[in-house]
C-alpha atoms as a PDB file:
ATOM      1  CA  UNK A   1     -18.250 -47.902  74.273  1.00  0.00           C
ATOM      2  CA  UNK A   2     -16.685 -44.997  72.673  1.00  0.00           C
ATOM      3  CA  UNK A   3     -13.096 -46.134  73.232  1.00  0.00           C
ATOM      4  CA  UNK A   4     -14.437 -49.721  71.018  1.00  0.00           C
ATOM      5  CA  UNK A   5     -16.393 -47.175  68.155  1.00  0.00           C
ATOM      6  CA  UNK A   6     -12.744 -45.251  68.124  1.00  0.00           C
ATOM      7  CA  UNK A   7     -11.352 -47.847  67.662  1.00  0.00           C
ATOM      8  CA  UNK A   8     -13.453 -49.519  64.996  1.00  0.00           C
ATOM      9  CA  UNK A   9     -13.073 -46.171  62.829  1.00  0.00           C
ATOM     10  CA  UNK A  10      -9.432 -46.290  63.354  1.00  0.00           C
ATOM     11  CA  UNK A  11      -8.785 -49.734  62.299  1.00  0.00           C
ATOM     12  CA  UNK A  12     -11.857 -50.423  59.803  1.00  0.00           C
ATOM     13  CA  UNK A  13      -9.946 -51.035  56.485  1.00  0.00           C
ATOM     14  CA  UNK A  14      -7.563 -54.277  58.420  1.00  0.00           C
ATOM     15  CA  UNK A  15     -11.124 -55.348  60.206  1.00  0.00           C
ATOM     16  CA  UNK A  16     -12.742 -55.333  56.976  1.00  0.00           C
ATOM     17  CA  UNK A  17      -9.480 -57.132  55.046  1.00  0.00           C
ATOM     18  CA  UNK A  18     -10.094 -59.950  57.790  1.00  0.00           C
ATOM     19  CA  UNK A  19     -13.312 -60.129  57.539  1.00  0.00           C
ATOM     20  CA  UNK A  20     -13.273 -60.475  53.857  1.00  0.00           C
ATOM     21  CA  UNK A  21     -10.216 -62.604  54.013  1.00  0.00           C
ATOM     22  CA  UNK A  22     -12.536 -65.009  56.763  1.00  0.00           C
ATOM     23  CA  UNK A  23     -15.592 -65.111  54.047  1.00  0.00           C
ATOM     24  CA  UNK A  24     -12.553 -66.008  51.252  1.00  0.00           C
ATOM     25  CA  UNK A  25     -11.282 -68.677  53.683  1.00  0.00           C
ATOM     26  CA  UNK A  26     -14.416 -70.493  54.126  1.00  0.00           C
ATOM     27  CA  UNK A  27     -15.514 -70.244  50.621  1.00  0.00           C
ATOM     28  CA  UNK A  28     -12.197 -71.681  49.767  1.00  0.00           C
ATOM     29  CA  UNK A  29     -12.773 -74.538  51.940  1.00  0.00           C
ATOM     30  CA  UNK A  30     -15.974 -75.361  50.861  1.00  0.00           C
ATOM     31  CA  UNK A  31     -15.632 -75.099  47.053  1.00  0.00           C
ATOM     32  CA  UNK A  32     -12.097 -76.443  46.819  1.00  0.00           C
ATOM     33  CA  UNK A  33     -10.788 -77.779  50.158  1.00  0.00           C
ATOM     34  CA  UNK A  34      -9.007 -81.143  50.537  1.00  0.00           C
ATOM     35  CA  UNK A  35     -11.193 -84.152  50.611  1.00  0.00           C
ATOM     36  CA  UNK A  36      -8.456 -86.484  52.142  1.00  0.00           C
ATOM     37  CA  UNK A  37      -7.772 -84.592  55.249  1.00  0.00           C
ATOM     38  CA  UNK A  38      -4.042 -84.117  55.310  1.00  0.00           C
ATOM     39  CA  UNK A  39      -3.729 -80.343  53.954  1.00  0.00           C
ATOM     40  CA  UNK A  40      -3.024 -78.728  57.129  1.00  0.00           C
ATOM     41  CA  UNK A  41      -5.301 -75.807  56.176  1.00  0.00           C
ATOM     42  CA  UNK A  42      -7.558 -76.370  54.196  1.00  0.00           C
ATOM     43  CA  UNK A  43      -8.547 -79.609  56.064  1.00  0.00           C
ATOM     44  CA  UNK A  44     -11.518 -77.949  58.256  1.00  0.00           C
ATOM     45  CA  UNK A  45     -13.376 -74.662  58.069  1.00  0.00           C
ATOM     46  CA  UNK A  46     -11.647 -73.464  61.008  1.00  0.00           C
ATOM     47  CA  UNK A  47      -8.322 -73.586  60.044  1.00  0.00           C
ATOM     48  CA  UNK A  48      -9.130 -71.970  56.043  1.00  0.00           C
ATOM     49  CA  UNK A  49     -11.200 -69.392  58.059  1.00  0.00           C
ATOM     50  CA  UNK A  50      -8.623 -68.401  60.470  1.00  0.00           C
ATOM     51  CA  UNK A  51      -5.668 -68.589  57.859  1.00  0.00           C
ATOM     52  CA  UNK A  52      -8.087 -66.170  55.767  1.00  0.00           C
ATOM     53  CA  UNK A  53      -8.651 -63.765  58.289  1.00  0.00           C
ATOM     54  CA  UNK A  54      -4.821 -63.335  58.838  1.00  0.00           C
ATOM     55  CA  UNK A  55      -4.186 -62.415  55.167  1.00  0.00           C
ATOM     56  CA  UNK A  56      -7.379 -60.384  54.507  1.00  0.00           C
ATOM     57  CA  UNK A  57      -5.451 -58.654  57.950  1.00  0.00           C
ATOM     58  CA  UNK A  58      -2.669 -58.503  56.403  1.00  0.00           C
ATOM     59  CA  UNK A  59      -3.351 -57.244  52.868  1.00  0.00           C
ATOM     60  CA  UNK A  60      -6.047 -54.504  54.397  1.00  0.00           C
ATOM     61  CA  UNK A  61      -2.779 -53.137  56.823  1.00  0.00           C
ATOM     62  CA  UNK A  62      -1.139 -52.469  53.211  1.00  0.00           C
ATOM     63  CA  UNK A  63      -3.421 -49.941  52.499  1.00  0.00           C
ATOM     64  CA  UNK A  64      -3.965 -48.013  55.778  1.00  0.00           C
ATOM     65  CA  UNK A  65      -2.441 -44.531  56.364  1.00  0.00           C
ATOM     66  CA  UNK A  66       0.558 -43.466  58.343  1.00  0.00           C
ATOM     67  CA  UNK A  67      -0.747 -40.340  60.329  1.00  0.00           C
ATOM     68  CA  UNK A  68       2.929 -39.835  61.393  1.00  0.00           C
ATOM     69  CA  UNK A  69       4.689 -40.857  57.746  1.00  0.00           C
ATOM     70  CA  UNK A  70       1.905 -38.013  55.979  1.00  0.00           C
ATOM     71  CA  UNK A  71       2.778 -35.485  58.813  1.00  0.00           C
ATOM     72  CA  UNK A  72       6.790 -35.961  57.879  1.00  0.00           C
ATOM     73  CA  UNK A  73       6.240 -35.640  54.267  1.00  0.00           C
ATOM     74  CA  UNK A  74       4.268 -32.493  54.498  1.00  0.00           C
ATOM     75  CA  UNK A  75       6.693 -31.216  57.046  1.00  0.00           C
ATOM     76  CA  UNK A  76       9.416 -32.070  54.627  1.00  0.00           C
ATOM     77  CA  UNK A  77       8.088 -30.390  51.177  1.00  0.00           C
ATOM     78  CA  UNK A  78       7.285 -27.542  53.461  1.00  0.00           C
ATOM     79  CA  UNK A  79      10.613 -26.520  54.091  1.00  0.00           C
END
């Protein structure tokens, strides 16, 4: 149980990009969507909701921290 809370605090901002990019997926779906069924994602919930949980992945890796980058750029201005 630890290992999973670890985890979670290591890797909250992509979890919460995906699920804020699932919410955006579904929403998109229902408000705009495609009525005739051949849009390949937006054609069921599923499909927008997964396809919105990969970007809001995505986008919320963009903003997380490099431990290892930070450590080289103090190392470097250091010196």
């Amino acid at each position: 149980m630890d290992k999973a809370l670890q985890y979670i605090k290591k890797q909250w901002i992509i979890i919460a990009g995906a699920a804020l990019g699932a919410l955006g997926g579904y929403l998109y779906w229902y408000f705009i969507g495609c009525n005739s069924g051949t849009c390949p994602i937006t054609s069921s919930p599923l499909n927008s909701t997964l396809y919105g949980i990969l970007l809001g992945g995505l986008i919320g890796s963009m903003f997380k921290r490099d431990k290892k980058r930070d450590e080289n750029n103090n190392q470097s201005r250091e010196s």
